[in-house]
C-alpha atoms as a PDB file:
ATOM      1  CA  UNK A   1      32.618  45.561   0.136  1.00  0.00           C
ATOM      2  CA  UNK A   2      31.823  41.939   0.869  1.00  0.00           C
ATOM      3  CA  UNK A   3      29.456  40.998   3.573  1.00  0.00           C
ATOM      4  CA  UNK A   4      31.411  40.088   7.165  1.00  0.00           C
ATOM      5  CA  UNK A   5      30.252  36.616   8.177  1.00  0.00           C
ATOM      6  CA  UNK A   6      30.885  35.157  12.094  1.00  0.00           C
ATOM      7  CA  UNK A   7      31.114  31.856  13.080  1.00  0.00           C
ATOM      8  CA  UNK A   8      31.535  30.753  16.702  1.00  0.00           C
ATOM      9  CA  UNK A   9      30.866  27.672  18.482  1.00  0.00           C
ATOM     10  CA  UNK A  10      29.281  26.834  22.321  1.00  0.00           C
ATOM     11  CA  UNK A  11      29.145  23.894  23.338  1.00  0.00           C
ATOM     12  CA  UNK A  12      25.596  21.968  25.069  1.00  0.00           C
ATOM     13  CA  UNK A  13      25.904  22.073  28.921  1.00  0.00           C
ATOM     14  CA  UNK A  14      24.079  19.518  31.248  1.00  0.00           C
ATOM     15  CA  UNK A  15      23.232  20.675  34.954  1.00  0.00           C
ATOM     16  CA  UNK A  16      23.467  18.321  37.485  1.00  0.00           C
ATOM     17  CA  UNK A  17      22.671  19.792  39.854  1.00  0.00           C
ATOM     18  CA  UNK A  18      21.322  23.840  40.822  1.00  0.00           C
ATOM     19  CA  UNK A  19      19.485  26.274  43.183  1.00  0.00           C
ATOM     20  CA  UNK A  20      17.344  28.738  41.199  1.00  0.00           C
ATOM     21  CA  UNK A  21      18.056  32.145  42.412  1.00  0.00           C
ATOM     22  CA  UNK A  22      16.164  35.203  40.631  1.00  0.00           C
ATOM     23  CA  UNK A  23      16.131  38.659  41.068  1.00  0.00           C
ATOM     24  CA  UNK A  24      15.213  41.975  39.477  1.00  0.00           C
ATOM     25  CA  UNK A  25      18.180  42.405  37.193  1.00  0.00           C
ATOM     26  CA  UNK A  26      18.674  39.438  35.462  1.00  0.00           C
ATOM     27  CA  UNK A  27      22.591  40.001  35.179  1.00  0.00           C
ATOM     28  CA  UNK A  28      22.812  39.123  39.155  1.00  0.00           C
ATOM     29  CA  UNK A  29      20.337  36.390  38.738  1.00  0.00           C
ATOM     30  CA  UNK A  30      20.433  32.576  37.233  1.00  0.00           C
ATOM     31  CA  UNK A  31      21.431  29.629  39.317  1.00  0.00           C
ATOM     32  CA  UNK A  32      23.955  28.138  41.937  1.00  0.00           C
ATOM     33  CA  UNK A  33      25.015  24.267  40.747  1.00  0.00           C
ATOM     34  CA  UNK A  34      27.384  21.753  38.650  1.00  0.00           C
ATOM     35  CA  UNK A  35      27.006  21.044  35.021  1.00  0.00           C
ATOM     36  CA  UNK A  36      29.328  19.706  32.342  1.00  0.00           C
ATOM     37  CA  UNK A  37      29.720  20.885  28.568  1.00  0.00           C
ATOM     38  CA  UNK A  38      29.839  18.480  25.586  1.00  0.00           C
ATOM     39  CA  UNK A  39      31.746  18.601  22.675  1.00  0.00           C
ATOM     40  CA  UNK A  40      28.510  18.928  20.561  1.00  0.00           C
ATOM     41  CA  UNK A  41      26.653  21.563  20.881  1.00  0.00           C
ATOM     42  CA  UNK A  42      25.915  24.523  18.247  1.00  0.00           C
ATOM     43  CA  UNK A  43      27.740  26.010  15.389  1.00  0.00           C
ATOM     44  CA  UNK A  44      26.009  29.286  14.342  1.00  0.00           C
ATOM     45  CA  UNK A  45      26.625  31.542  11.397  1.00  0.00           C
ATOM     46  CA  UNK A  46      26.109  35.503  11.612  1.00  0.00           C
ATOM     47  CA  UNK A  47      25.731  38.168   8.781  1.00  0.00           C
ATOM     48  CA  UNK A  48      24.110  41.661   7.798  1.00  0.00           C
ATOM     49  CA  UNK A  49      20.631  41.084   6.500  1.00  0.00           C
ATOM     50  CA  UNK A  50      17.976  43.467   5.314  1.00  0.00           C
ATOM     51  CA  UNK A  51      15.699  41.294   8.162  1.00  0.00           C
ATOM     52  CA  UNK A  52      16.565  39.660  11.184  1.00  0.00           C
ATOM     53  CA  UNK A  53      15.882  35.662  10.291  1.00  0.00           C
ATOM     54  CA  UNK A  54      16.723  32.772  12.500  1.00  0.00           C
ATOM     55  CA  UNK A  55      17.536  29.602  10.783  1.00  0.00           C
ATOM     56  CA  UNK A  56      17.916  26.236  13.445  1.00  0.00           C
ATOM     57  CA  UNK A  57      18.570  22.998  11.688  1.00  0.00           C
ATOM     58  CA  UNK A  58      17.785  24.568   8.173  1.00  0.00           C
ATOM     59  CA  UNK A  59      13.993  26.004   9.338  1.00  0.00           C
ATOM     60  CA  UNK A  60      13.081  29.327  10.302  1.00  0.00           C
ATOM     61  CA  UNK A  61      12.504  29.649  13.740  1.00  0.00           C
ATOM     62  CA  UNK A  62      11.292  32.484  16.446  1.00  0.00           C
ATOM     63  CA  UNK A  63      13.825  31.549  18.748  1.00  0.00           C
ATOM     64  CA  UNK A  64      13.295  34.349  21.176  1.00  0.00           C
ATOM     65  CA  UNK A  65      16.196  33.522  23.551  1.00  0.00           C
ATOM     66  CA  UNK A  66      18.475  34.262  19.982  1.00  0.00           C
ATOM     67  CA  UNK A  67      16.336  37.079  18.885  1.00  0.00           C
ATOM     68  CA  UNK A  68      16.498  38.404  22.442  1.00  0.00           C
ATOM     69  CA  UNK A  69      20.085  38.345  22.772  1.00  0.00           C
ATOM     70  CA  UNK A  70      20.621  39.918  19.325  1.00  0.00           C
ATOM     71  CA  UNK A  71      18.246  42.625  20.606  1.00  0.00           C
ATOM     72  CA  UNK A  72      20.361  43.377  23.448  1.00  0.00           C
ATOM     73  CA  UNK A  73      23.756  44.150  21.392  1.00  0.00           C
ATOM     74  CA  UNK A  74      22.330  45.627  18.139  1.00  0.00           C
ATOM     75  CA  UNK A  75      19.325  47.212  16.699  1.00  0.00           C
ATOM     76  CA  UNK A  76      20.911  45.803  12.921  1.00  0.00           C
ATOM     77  CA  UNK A  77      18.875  42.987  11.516  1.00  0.00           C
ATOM     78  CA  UNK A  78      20.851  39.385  10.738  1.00  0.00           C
ATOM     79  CA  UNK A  79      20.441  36.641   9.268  1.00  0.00           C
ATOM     80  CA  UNK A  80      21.266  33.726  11.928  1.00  0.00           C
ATOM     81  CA  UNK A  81      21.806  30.459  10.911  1.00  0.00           C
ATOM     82  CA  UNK A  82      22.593  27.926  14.206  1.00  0.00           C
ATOM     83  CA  UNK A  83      23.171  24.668  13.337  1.00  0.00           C
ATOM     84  CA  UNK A  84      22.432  22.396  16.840  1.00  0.00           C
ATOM     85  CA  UNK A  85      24.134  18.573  17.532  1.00  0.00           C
ATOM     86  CA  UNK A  86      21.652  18.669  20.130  1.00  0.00           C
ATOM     87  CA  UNK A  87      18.450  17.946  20.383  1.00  0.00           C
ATOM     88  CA  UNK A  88      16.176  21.428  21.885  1.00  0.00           C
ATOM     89  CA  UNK A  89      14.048  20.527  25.570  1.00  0.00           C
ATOM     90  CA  UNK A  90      15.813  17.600  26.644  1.00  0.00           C
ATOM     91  CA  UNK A  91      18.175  19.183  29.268  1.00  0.00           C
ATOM     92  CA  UNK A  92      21.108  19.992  27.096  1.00  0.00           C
ATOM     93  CA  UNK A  93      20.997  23.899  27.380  1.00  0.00           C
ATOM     94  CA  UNK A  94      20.235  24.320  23.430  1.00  0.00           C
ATOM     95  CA  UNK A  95      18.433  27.481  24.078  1.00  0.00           C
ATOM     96  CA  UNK A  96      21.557  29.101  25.776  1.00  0.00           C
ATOM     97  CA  UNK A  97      23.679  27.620  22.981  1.00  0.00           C
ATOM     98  CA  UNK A  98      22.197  28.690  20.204  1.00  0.00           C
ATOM     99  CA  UNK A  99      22.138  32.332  22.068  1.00  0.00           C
ATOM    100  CA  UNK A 100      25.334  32.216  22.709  1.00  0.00           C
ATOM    101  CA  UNK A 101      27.296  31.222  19.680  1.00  0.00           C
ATOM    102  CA  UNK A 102      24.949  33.979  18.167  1.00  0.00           C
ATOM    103  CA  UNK A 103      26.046  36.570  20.496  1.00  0.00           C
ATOM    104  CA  UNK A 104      29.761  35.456  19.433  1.00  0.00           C
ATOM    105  CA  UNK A 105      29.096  35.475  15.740  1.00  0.00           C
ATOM    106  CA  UNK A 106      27.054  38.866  15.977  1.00  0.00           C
ATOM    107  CA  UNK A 107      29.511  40.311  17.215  1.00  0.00           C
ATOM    108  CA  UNK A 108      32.195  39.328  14.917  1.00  0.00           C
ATOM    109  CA  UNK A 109      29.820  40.126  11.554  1.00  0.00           C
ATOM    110  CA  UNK A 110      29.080  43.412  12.809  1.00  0.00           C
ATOM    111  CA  UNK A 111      32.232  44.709  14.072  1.00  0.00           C
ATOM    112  CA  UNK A 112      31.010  45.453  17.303  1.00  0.00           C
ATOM    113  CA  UNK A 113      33.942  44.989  18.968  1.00  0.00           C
ATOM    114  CA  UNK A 114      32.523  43.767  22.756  1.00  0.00           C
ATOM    115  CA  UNK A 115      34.191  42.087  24.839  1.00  0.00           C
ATOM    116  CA  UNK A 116      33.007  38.436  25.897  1.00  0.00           C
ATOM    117  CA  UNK A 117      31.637  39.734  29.370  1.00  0.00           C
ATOM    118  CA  UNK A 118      29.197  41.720  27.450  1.00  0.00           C
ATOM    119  CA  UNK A 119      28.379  39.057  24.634  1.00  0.00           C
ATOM    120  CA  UNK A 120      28.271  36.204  26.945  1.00  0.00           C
ATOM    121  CA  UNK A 121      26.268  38.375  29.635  1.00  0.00           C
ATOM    122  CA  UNK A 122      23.578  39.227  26.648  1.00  0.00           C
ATOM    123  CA  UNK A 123      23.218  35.535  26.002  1.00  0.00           C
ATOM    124  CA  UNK A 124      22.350  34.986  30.091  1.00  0.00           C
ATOM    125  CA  UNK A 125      20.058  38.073  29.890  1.00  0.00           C
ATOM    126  CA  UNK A 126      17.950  37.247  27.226  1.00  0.00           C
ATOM    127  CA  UNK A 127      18.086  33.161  28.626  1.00  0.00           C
ATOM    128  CA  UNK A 128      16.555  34.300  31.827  1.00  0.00           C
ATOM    129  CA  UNK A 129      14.027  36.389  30.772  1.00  0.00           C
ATOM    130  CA  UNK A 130      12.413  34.075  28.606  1.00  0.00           C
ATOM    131  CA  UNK A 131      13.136  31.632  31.161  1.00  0.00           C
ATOM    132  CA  UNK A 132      14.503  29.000  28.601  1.00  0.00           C
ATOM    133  CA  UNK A 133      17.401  28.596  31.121  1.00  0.00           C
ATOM    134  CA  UNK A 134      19.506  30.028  34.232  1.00  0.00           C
ATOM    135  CA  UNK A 135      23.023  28.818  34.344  1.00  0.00           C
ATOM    136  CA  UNK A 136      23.681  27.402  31.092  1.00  0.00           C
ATOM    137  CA  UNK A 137      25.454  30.431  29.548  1.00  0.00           C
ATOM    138  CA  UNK A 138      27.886  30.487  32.480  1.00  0.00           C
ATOM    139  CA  UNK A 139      29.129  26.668  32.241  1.00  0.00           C
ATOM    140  CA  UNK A 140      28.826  26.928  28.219  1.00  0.00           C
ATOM    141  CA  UNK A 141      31.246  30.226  28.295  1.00  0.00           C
ATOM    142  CA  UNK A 142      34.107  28.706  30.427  1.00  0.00           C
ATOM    143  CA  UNK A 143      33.468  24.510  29.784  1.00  0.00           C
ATOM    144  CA  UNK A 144      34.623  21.719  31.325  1.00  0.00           C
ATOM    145  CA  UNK A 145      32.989  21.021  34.951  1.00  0.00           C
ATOM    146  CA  UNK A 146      31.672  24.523  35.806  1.00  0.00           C
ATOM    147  CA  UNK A 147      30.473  24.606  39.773  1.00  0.00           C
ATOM    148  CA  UNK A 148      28.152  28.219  39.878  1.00  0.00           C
ATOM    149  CA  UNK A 149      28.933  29.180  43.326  1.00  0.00           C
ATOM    150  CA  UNK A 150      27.314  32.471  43.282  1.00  0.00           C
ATOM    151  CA  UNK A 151      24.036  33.238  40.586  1.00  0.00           C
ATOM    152  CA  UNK A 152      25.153  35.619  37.701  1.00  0.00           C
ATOM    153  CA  UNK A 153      25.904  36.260  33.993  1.00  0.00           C
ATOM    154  CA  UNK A 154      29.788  35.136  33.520  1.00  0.00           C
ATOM    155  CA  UNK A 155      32.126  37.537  35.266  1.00  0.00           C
ATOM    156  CA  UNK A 156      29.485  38.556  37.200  1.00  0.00           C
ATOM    157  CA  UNK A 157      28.176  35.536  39.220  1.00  0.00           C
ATOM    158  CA  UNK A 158      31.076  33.510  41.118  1.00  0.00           C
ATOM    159  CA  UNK A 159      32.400  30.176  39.412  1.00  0.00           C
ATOM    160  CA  UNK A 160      35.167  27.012  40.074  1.00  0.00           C
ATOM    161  CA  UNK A 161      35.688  24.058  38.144  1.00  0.00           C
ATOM    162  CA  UNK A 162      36.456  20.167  38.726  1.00  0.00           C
ATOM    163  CA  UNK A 163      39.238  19.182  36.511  1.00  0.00           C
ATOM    164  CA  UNK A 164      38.063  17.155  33.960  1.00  0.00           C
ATOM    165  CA  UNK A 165      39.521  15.272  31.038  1.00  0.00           C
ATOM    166  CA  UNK A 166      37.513  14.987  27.890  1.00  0.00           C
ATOM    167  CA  UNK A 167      34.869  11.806  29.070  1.00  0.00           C
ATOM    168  CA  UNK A 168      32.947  10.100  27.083  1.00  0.00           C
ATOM    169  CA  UNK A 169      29.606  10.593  28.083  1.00  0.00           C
ATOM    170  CA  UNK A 170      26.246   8.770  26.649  1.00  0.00           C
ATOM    171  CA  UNK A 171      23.432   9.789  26.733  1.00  0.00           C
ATOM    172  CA  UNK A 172      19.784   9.115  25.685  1.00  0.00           C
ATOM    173  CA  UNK A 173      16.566  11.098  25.298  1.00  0.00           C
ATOM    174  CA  UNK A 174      12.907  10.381  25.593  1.00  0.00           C
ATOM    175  CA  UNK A 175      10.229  13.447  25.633  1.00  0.00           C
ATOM    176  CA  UNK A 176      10.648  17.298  26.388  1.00  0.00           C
ATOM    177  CA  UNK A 177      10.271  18.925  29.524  1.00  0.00           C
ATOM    178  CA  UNK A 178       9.470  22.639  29.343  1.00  0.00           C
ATOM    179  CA  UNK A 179      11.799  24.905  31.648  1.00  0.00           C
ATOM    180  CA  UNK A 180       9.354  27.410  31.554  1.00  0.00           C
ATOM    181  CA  UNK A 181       6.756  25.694  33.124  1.00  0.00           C
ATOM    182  CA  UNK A 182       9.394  24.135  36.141  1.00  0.00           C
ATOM    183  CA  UNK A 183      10.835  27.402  36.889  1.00  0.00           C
ATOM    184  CA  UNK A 184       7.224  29.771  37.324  1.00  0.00           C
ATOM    185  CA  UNK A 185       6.147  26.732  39.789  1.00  0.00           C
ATOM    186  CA  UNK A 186       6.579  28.014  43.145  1.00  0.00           C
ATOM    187  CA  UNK A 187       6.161  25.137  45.161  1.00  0.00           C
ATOM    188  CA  UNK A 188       8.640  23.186  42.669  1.00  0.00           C
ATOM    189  CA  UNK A 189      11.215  25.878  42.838  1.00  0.00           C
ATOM    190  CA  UNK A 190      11.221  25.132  46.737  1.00  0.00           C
ATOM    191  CA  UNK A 191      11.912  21.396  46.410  1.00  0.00           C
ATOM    192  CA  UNK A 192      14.521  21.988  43.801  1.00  0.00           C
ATOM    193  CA  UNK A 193      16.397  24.708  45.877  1.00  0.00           C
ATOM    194  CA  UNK A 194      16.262  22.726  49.122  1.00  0.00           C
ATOM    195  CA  UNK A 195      17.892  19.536  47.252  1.00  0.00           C
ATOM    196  CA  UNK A 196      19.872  21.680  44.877  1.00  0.00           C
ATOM    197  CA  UNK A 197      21.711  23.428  48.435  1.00  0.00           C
ATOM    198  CA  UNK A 198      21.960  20.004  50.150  1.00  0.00           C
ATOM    199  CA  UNK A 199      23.610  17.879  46.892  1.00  0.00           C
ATOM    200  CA  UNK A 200      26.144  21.052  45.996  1.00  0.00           C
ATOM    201  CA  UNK A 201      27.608  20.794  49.714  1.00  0.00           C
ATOM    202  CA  UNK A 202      28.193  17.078  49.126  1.00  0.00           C
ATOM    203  CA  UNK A 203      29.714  18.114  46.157  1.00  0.00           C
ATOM    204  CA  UNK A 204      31.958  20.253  47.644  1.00  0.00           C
ATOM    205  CA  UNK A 205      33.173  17.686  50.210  1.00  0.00           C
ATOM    206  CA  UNK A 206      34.655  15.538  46.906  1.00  0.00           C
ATOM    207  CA  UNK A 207      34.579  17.349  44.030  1.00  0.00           C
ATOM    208  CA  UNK A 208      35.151  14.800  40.903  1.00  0.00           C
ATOM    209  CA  UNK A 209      32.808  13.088  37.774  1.00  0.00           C
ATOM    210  CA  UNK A 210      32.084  10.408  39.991  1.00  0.00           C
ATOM    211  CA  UNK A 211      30.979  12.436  42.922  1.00  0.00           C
ATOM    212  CA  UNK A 212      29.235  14.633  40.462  1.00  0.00           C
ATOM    213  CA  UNK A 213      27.413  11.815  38.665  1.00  0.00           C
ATOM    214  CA  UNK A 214      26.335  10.090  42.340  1.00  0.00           C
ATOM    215  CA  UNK A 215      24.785  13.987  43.777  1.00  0.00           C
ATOM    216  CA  UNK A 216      23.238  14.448  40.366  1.00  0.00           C
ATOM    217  CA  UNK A 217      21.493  11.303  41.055  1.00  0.00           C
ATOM    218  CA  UNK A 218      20.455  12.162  44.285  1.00  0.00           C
ATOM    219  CA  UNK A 219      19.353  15.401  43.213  1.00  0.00           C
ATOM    220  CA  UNK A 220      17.304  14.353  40.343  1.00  0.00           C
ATOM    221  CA  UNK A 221      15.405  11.896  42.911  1.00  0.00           C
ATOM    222  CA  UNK A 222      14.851  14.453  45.612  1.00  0.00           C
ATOM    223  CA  UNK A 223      12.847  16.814  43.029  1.00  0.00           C
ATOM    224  CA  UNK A 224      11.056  14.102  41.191  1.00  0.00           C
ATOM    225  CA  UNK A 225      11.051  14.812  37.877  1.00  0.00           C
ATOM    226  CA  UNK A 226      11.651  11.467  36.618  1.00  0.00           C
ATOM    227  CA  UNK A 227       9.801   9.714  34.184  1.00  0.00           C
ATOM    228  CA  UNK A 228       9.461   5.985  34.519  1.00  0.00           C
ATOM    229  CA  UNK A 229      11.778   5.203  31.495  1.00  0.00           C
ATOM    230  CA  UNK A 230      14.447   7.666  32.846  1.00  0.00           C
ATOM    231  CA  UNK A 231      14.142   6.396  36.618  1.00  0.00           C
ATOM    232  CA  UNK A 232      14.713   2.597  34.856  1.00  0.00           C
ATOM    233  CA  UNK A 233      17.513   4.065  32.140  1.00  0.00           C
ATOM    234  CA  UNK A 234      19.448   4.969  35.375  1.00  0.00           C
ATOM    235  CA  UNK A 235      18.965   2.129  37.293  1.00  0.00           C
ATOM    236  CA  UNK A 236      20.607   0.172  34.832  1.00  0.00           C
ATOM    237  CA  UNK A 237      23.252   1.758  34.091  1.00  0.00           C
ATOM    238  CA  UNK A 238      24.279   1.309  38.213  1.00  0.00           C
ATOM    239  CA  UNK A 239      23.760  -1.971  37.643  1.00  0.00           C
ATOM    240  CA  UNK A 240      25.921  -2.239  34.897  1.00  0.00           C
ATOM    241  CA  UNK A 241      28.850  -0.763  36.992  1.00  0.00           C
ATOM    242  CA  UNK A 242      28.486   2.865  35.634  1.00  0.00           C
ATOM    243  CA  UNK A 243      27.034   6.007  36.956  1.00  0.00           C
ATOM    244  CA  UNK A 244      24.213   7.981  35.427  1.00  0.00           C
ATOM    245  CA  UNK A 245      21.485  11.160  36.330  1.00  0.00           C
ATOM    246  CA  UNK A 246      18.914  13.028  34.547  1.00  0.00           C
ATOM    247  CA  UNK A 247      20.091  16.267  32.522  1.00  0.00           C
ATOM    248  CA  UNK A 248      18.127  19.239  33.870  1.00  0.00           C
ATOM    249  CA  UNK A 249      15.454  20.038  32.888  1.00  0.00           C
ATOM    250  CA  UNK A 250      14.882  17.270  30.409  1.00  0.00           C
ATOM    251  CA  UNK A 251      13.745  13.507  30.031  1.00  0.00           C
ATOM    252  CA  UNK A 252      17.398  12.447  29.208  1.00  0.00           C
ATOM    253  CA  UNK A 253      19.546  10.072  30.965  1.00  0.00           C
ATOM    254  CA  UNK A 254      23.496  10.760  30.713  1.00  0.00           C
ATOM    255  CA  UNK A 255      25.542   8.236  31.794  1.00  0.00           C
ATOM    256  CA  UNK A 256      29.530   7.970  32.191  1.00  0.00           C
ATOM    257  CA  UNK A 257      31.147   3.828  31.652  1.00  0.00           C
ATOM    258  CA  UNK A 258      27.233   2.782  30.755  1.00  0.00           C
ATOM    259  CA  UNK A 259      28.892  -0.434  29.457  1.00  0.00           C
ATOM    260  CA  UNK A 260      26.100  -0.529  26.666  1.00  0.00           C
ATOM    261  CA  UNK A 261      22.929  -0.523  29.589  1.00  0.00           C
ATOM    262  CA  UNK A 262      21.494   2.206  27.780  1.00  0.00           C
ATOM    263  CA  UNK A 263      20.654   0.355  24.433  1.00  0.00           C
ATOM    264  CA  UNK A 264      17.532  -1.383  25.555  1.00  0.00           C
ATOM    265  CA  UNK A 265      15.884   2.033  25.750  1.00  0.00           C
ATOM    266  CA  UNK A 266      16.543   3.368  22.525  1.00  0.00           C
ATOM    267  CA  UNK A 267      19.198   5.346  20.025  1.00  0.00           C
ATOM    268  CA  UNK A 268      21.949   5.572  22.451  1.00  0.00           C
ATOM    269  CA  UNK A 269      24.337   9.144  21.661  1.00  0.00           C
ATOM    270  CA  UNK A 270      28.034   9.978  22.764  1.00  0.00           C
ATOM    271  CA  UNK A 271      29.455  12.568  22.952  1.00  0.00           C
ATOM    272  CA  UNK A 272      32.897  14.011  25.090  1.00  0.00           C
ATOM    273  CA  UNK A 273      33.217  16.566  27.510  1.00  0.00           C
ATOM    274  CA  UNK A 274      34.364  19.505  26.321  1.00  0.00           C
ATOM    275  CA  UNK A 275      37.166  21.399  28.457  1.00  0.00           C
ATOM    276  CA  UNK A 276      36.950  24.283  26.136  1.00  0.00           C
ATOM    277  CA  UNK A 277      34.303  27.013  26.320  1.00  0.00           C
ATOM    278  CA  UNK A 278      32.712  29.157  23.405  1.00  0.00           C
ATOM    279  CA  UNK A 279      34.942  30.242  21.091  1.00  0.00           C
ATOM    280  CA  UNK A 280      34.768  31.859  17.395  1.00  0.00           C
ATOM    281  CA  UNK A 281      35.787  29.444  14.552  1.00  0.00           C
END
């Protein structure tokens, strides 16, 4: 009998916005905010092995948020090979992707026959214990313009969404920013959860891209993390007529209607947002 193989898709999710919230089961815990999900993201690939491997990009990787989440569904080894459109600690959730789509595929290879609560809820399990990521998992698992009004693993926590068509949105990168060592700062986590309440209320009071892109913004001033090049990338693209923010946690810049203010900082990507969550393919 021939090998099963899965294949599923998630797409790379940008927060805006968010409120860490963490507690002892990390099923209930994660993070309140606004994000949207691109049409790139990553494709992974799932079959029986004699070892578990992890393949990203063609090398062999530890990946632990993967391995984690692969630990959590099945004591089988795999051989997992993710293929990312996105470039890993620069604020575009790769981490939770590449979990994720795993989780999808795994399940398919093996037969496991779990529902996507329990596959996507693996993914945000294993993403908050190694602290590669809190909310990602939920926005990638429904897409679009996923608000997290209440912290949780999808299904659990509490979500709503701003309509959205699929928007083009650029976006360039300059260094990594580890989320690991943002979210075991204490004094940090107190900054970003007093902005991260006070920017998600605005929110509320218009909930659309633009409003969105303008408390993003705001947000990614009040907690200053931004680099030089990002706090100038931004500024340009207002004066250009467009809106932009900082993709959490990374040194990226995402813009919507840049007009072409981005180029003068570098390789300039594009991608769309992507109204539909992770699927198999």
């Amino acid at each position: 009998m021939q090998n099963k193989i899965g294949k599923a898709f998630a797409p790379a999710h940008i927060s805006g916005i968010f409120i860490i919230d963490i507690k002892k089961d990390p099923s209930l815990s994660g993070s309140m905010g606004c994000g949207i999900c691109l049409e790139d993201g990553a494709v992974t690939e799932v079959r029986p092995s004699k070892e578990t491997i992890i393949r990203i990009n063609g090398t062999v990787m530890k990946a632990p948020t993967t391995l984690s989440a692969i630990g959590l569904l099945t004591p089988e080894p795999v051989f997992v090979d993710t293929k990312l459109g996105i470039p890993i600690g620069a604020g575009f959730g790769a981490s939770g992707a590449g979990a994720l789509s795993a989780a999808l595929s795994l399940n398919e290879a093996l037969s496991l026959d779990l529902t996507f609560k329990k596959v996507a809820g693996a993914a945000h399990c294993a993403e908050v214990t190694n602290m590669t990521g809190l909310g990602d998992v939920t926005g990638m698992t429904f897409g679009g313009m996923v608000i997290r009004k209440k912290a949780g693993a999808p299904f659990r926590g509490i979500i709503d969404k701003i309509p959205s068509r699929n928007t083009k949105i650029s976006w360039i990168g300059f260094n990594e920013i580890s989320t690991r060592s943002i979210l075991s700062d204490e004094l940090k986590k107190k900054t970003i959860n007093r902005a991260g309440k006070s920017r998600l209320k605005e929110l509320f009071k218009k909930p659309t891209i633009e409003n969105f892109m303008i408390q993003s913004a705001a947000f990614a001033k009040d907690i200053e993390l931004m680099s030089t090049r990002v706090k100038d990338a931004i500024e340009a693209v207002k004066a250009a007529g467009g809106l932009a923010s900082q993709a959490m946690l990374g040194d990226t810049v995402f813009a919507i209607n840049d007009n072409g203010a981005l180029m003068e900082f570098g390789e300039v990507h594009e991608s769309r947002i992507s109204n539909a969550g992770a699927h198999l393919i």
